[in-house]
PDB file of N, CA and C in Angstrom:
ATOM      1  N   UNK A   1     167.611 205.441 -48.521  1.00  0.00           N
ATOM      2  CA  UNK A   1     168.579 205.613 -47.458  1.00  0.00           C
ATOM      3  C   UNK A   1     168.362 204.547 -46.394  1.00  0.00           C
ATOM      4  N   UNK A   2     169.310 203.919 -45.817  1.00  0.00           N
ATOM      5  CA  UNK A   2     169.468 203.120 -44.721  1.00  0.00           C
ATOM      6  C   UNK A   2     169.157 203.722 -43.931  1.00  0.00           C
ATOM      7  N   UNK A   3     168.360 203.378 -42.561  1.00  0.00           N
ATOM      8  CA  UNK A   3     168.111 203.943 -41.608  1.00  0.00           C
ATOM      9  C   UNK A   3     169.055 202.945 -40.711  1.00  0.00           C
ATOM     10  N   UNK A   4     169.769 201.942 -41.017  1.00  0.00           N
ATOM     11  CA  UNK A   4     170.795 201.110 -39.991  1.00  0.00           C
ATOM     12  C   UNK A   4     171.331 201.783 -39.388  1.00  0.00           C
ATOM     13  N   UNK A   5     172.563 202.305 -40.496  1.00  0.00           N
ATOM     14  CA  UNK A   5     174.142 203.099 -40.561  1.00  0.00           C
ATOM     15  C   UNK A   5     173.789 203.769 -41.163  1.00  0.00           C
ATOM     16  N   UNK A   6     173.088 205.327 -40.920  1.00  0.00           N
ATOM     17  CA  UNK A   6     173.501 205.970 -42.022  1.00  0.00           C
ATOM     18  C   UNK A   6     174.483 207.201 -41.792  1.00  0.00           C
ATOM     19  N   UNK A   7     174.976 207.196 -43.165  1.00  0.00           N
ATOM     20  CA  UNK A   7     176.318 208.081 -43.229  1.00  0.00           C
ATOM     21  C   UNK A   7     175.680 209.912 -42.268  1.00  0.00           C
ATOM     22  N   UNK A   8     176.526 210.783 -42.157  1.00  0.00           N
ATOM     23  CA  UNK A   8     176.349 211.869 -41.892  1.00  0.00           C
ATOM     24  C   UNK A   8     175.588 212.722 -42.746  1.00  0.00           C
ATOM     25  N   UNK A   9     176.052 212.495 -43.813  1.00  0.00           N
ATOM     26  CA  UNK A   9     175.519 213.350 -45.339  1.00  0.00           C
ATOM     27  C   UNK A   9     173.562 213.055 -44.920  1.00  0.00           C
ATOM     28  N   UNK A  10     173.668 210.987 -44.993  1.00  0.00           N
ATOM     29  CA  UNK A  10     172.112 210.974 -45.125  1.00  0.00           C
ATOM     30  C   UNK A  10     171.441 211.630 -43.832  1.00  0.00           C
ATOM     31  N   UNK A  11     172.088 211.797 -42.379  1.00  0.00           N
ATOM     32  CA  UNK A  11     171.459 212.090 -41.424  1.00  0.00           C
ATOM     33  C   UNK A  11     170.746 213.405 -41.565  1.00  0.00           C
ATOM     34  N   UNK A  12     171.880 214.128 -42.150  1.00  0.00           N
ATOM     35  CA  UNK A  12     171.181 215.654 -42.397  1.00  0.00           C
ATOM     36  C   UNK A  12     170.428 215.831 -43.578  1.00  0.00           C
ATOM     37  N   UNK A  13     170.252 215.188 -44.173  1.00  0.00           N
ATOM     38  CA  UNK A  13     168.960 214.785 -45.163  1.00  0.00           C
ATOM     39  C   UNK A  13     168.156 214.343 -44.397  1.00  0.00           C
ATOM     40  N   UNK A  14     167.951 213.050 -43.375  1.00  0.00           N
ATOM     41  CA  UNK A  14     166.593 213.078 -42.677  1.00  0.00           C
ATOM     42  C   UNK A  14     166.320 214.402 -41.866  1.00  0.00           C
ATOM     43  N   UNK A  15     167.302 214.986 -41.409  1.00  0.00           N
ATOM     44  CA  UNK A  15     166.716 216.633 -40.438  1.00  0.00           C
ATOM     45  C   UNK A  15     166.436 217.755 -41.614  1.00  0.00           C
ATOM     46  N   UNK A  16     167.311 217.516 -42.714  1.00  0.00           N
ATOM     47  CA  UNK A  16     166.244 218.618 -43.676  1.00  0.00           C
ATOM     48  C   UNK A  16     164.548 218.177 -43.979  1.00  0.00           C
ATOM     49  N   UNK A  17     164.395 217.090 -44.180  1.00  0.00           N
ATOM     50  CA  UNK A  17     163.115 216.302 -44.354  1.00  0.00           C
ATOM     51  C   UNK A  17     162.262 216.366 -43.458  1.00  0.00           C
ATOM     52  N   UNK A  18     162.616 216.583 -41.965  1.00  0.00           N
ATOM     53  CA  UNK A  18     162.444 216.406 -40.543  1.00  0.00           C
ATOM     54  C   UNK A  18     161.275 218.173 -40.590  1.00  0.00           C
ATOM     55  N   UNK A  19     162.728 218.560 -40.864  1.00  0.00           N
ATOM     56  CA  UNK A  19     162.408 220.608 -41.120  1.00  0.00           C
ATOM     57  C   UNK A  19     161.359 220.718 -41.451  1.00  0.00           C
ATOM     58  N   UNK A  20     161.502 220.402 -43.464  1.00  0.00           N
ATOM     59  CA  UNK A  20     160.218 220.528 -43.854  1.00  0.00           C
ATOM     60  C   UNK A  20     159.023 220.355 -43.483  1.00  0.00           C
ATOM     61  N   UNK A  21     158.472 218.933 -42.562  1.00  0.00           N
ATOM     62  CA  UNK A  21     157.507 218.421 -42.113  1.00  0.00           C
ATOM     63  C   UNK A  21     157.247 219.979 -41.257  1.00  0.00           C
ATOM     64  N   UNK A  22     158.313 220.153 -40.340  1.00  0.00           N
ATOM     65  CA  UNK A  22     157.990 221.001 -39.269  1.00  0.00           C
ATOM     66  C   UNK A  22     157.530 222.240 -39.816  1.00  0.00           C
ATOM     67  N   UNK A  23     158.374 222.756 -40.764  1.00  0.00           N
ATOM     68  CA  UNK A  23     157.749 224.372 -41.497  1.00  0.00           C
ATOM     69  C   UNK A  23     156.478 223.848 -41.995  1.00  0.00           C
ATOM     70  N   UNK A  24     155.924 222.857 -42.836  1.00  0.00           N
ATOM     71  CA  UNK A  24     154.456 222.528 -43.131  1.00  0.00           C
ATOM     72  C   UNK A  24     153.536 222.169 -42.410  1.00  0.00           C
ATOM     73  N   UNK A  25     153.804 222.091 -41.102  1.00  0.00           N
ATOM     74  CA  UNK A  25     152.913 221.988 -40.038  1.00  0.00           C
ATOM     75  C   UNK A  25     152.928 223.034 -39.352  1.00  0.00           C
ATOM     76  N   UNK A  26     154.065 223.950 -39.220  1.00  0.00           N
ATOM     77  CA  UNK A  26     153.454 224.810 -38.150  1.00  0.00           C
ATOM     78  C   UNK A  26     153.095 225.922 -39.211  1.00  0.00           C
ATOM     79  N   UNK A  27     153.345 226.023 -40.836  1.00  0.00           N
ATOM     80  CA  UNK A  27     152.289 227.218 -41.463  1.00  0.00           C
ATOM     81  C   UNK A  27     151.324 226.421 -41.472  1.00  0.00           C
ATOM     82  N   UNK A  28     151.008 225.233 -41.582  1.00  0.00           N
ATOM     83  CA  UNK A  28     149.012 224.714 -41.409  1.00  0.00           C
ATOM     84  C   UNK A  28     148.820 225.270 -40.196  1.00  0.00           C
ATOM     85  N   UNK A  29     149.051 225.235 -39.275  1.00  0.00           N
ATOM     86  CA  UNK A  29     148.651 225.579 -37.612  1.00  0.00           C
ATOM     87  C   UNK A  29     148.582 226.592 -38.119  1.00  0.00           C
ATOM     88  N   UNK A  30     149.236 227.945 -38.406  1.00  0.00           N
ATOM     89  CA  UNK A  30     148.887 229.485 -38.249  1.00  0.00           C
ATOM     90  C   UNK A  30     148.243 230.105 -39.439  1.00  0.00           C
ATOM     91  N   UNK A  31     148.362 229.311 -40.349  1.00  0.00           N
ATOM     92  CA  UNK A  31     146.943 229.393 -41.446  1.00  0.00           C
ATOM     93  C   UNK A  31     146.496 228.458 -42.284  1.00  0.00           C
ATOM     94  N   UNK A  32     145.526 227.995 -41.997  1.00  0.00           N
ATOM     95  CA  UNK A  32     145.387 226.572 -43.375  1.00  0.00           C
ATOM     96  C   UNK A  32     144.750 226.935 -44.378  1.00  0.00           C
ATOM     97  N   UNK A  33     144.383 228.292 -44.676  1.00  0.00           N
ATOM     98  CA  UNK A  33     143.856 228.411 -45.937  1.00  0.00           C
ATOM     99  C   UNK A  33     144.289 227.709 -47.481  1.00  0.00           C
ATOM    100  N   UNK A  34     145.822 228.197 -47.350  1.00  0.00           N
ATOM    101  CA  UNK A  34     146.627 227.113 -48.349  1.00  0.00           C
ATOM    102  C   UNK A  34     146.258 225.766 -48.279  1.00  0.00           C
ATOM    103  N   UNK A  35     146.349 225.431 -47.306  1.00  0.00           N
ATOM    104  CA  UNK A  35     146.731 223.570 -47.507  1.00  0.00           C
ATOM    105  C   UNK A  35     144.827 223.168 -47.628  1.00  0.00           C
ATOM    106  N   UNK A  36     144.020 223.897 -47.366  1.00  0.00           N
ATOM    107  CA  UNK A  36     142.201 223.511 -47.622  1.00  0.00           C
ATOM    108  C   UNK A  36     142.610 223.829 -48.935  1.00  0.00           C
ATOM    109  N   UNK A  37     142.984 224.734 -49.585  1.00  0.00           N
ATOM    110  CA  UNK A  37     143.040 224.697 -51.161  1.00  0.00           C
ATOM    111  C   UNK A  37     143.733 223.520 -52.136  1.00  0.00           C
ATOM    112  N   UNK A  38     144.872 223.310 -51.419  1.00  0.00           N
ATOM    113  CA  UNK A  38     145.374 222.293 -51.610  1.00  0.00           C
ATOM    114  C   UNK A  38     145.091 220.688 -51.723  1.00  0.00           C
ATOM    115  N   UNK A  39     144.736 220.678 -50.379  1.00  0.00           N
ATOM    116  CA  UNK A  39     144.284 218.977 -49.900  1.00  0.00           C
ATOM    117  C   UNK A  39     142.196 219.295 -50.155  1.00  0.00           C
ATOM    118  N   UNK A  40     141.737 220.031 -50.719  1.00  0.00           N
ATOM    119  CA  UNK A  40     139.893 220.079 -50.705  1.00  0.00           C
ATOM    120  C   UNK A  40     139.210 220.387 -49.432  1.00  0.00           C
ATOM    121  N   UNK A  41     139.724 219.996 -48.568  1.00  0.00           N
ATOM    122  CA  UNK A  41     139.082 219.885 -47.685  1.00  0.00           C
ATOM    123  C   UNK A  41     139.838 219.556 -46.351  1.00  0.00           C
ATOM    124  N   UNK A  42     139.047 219.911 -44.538  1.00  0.00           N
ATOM    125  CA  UNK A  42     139.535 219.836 -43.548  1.00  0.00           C
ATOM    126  C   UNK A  42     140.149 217.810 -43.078  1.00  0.00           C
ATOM    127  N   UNK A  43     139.402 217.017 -43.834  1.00  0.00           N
ATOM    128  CA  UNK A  43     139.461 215.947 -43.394  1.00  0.00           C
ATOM    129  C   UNK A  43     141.422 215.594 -44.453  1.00  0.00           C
ATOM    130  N   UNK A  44     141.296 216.157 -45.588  1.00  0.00           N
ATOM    131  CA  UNK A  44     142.548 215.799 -46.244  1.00  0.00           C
ATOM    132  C   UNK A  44     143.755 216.629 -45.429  1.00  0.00           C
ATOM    133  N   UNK A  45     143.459 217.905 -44.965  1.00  0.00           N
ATOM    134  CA  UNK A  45     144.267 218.617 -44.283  1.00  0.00           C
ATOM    135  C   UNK A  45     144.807 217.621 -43.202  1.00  0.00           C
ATOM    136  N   UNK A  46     144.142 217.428 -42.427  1.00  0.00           N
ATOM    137  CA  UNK A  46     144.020 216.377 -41.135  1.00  0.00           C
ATOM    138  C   UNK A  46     145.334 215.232 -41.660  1.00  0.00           C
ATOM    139  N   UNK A  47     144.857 214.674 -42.859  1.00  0.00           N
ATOM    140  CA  UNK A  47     145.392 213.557 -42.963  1.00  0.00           C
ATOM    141  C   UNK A  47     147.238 213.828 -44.108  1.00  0.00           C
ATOM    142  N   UNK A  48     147.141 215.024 -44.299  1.00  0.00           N
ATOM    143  CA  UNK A  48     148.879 215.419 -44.364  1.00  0.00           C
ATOM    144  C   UNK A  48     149.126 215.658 -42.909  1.00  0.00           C
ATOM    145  N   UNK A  49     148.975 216.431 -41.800  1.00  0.00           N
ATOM    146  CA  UNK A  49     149.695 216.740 -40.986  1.00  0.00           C
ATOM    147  C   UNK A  49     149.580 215.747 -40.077  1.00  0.00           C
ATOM    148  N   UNK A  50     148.884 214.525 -40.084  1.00  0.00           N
ATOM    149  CA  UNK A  50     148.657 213.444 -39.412  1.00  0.00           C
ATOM    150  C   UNK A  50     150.226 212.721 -40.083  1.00  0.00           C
ATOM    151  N   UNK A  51     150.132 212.604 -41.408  1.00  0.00           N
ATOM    152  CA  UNK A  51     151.561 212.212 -41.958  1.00  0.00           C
ATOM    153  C   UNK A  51     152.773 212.642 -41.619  1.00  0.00           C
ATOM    154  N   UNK A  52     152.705 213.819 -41.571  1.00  0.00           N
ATOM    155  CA  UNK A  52     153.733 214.411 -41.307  1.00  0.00           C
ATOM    156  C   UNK A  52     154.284 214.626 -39.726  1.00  0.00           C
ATOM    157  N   UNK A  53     153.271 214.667 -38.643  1.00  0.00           N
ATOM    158  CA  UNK A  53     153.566 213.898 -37.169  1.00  0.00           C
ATOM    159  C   UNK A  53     154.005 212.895 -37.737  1.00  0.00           C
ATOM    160  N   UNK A  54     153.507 211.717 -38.018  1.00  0.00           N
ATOM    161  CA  UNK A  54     153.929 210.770 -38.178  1.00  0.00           C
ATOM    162  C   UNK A  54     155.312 210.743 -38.043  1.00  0.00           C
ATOM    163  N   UNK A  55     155.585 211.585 -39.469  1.00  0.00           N
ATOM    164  CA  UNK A  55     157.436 211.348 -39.892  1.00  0.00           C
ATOM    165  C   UNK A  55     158.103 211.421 -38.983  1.00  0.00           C
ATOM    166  N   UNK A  56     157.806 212.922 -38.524  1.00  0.00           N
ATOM    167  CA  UNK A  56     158.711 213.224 -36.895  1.00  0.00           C
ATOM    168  C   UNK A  56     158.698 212.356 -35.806  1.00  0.00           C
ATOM    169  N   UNK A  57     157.797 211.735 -35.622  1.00  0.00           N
ATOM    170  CA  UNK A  57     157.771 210.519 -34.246  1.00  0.00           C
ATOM    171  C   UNK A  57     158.873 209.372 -34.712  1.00  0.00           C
ATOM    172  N   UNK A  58     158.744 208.886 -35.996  1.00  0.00           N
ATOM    173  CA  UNK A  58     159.501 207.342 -36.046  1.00  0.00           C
ATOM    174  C   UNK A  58     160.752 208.559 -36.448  1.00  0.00           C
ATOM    175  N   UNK A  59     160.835 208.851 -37.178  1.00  0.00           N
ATOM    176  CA  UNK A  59     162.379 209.648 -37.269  1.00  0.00           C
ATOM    177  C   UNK A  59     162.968 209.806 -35.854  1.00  0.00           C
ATOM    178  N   UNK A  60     162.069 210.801 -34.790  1.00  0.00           N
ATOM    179  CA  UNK A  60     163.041 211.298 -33.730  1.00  0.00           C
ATOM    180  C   UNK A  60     163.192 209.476 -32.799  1.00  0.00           C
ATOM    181  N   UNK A  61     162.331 208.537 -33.715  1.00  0.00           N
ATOM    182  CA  UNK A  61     162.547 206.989 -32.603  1.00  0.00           C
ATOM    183  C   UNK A  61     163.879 206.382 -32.977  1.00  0.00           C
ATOM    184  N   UNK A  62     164.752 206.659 -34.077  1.00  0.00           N
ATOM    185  CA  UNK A  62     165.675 206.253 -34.831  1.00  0.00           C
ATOM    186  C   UNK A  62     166.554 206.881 -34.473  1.00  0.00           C
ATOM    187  N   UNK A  63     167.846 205.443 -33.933  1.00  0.00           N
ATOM    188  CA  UNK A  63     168.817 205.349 -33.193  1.00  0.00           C
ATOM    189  C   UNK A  63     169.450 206.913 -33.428  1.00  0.00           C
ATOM    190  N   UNK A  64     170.132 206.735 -34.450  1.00  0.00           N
ATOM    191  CA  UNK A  64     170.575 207.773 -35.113  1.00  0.00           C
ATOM    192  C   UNK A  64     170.146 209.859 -34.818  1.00  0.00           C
ATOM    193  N   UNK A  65     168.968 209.842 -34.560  1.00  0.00           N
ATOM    194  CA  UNK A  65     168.145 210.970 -34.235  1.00  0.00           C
ATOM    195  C   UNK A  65     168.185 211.184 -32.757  1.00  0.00           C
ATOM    196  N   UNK A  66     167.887 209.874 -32.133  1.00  0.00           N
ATOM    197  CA  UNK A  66     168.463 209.690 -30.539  1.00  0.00           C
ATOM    198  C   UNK A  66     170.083 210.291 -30.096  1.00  0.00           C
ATOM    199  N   UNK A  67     170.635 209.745 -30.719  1.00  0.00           N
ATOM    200  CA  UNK A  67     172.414 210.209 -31.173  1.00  0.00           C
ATOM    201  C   UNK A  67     172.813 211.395 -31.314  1.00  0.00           C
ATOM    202  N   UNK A  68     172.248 212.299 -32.182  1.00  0.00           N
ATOM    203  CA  UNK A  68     172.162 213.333 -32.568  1.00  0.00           C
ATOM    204  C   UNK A  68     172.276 214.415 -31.679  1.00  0.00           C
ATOM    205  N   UNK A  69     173.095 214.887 -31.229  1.00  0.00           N
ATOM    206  CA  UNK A  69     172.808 215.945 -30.126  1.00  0.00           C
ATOM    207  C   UNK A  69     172.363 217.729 -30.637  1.00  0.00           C
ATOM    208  N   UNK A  70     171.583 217.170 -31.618  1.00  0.00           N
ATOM    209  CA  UNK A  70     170.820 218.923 -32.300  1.00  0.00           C
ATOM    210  C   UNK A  70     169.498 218.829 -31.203  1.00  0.00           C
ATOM    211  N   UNK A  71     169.266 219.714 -30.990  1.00  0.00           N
ATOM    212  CA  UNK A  71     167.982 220.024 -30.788  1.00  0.00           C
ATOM    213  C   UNK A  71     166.882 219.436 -30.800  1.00  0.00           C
ATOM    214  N   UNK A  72     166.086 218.983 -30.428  1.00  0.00           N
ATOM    215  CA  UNK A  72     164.969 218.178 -31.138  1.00  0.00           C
ATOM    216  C   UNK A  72     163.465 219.732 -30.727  1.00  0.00           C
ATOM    217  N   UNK A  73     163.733 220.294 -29.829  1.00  0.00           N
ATOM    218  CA  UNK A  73     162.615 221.110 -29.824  1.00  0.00           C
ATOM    219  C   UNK A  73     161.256 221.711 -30.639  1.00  0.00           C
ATOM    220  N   UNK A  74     162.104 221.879 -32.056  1.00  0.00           N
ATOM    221  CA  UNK A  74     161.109 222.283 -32.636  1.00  0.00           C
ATOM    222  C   UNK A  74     160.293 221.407 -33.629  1.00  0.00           C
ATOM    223  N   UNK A  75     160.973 220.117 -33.205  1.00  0.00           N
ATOM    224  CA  UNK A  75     160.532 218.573 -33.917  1.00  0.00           C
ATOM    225  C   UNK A  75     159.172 218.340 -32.888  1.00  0.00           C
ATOM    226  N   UNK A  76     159.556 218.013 -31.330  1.00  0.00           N
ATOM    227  CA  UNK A  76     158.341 218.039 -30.837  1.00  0.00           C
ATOM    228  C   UNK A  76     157.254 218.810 -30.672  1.00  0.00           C
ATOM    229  N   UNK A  77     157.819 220.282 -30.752  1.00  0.00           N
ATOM    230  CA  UNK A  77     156.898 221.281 -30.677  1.00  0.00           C
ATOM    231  C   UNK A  77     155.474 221.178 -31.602  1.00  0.00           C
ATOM    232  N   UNK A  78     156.192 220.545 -32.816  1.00  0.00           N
ATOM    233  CA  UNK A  78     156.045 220.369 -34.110  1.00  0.00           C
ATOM    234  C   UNK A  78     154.706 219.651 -34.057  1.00  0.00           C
ATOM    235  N   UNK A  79     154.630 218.243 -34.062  1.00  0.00           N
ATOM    236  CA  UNK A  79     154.391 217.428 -33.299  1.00  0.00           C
ATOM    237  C   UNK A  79     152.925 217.934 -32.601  1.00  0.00           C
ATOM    238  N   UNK A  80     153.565 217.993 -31.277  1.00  0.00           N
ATOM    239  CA  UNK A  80     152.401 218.754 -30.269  1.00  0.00           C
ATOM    240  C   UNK A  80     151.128 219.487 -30.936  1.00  0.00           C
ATOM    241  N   UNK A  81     151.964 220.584 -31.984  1.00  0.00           N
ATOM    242  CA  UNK A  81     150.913 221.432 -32.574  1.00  0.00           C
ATOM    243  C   UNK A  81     149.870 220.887 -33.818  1.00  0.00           C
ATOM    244  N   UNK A  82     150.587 220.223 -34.105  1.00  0.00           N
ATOM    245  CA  UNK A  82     149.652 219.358 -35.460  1.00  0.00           C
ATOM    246  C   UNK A  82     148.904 218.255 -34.796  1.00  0.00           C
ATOM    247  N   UNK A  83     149.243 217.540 -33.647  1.00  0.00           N
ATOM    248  CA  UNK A  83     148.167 216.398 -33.335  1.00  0.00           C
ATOM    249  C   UNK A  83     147.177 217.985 -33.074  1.00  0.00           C
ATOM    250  N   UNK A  84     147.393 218.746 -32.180  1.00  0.00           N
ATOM    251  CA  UNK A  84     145.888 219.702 -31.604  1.00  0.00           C
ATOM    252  C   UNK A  84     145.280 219.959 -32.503  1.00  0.00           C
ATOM    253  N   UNK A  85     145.945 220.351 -33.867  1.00  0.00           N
ATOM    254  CA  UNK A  85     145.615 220.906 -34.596  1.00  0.00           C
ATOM    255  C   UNK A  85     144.322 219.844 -35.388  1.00  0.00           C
ATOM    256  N   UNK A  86     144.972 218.480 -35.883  1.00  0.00           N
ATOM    257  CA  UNK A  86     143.914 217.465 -35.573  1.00  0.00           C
ATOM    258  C   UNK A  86     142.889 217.035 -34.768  1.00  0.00           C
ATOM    259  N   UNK A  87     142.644 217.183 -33.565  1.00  0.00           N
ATOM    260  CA  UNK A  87     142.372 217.122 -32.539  1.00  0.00           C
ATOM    261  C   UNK A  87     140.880 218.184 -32.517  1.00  0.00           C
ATOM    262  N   UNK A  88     141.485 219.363 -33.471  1.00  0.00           N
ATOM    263  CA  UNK A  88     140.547 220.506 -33.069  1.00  0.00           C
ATOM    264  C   UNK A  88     140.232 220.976 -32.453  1.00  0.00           C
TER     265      UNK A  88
END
């Protein structure tokens, strides 16, 4: 997908993508038992939800997401809770 121009269709494909990050970070925040089973260990945990901030920062930096007049709340919230969550 273009991040130039992108059509409407792709925008709401980056906010479903956006979502996901956000539902997989805030169930790591309220239990990581899954994702330690998953990723081995606290340092691999760290380094998905480090990814997944990630996504949400350059996504919500893109023109397009700026544009967007949805919500961004639970993108930063998002965000917020997974760096602490890194952070420890």
């Amino acid at each position: 997908m273009s991040n130039d121009n992108p059509t409407a269709a792709q925008i709401n494909a980056h906010f479903s993508a956006m979502d996901d990050s956000v539902n997989l970070i805030n169930a790591t925040v309220a239990d990581d038992s899954e994702a330690l089973r998953n990723f081995g260990d606290a340092s691999g945990v760290n380094l998905m939800i480090t990814r997944n901030t990630d996504h949400l920062e350059i996504q919500l930096g893109r023109d397009w997401a700026i544009a967007d007049n949805r919500s961004k709340t639970s993108y930063t919230d998002a965000i917020t809770a997974g760096k602490s969550y890194v952070a420890g």
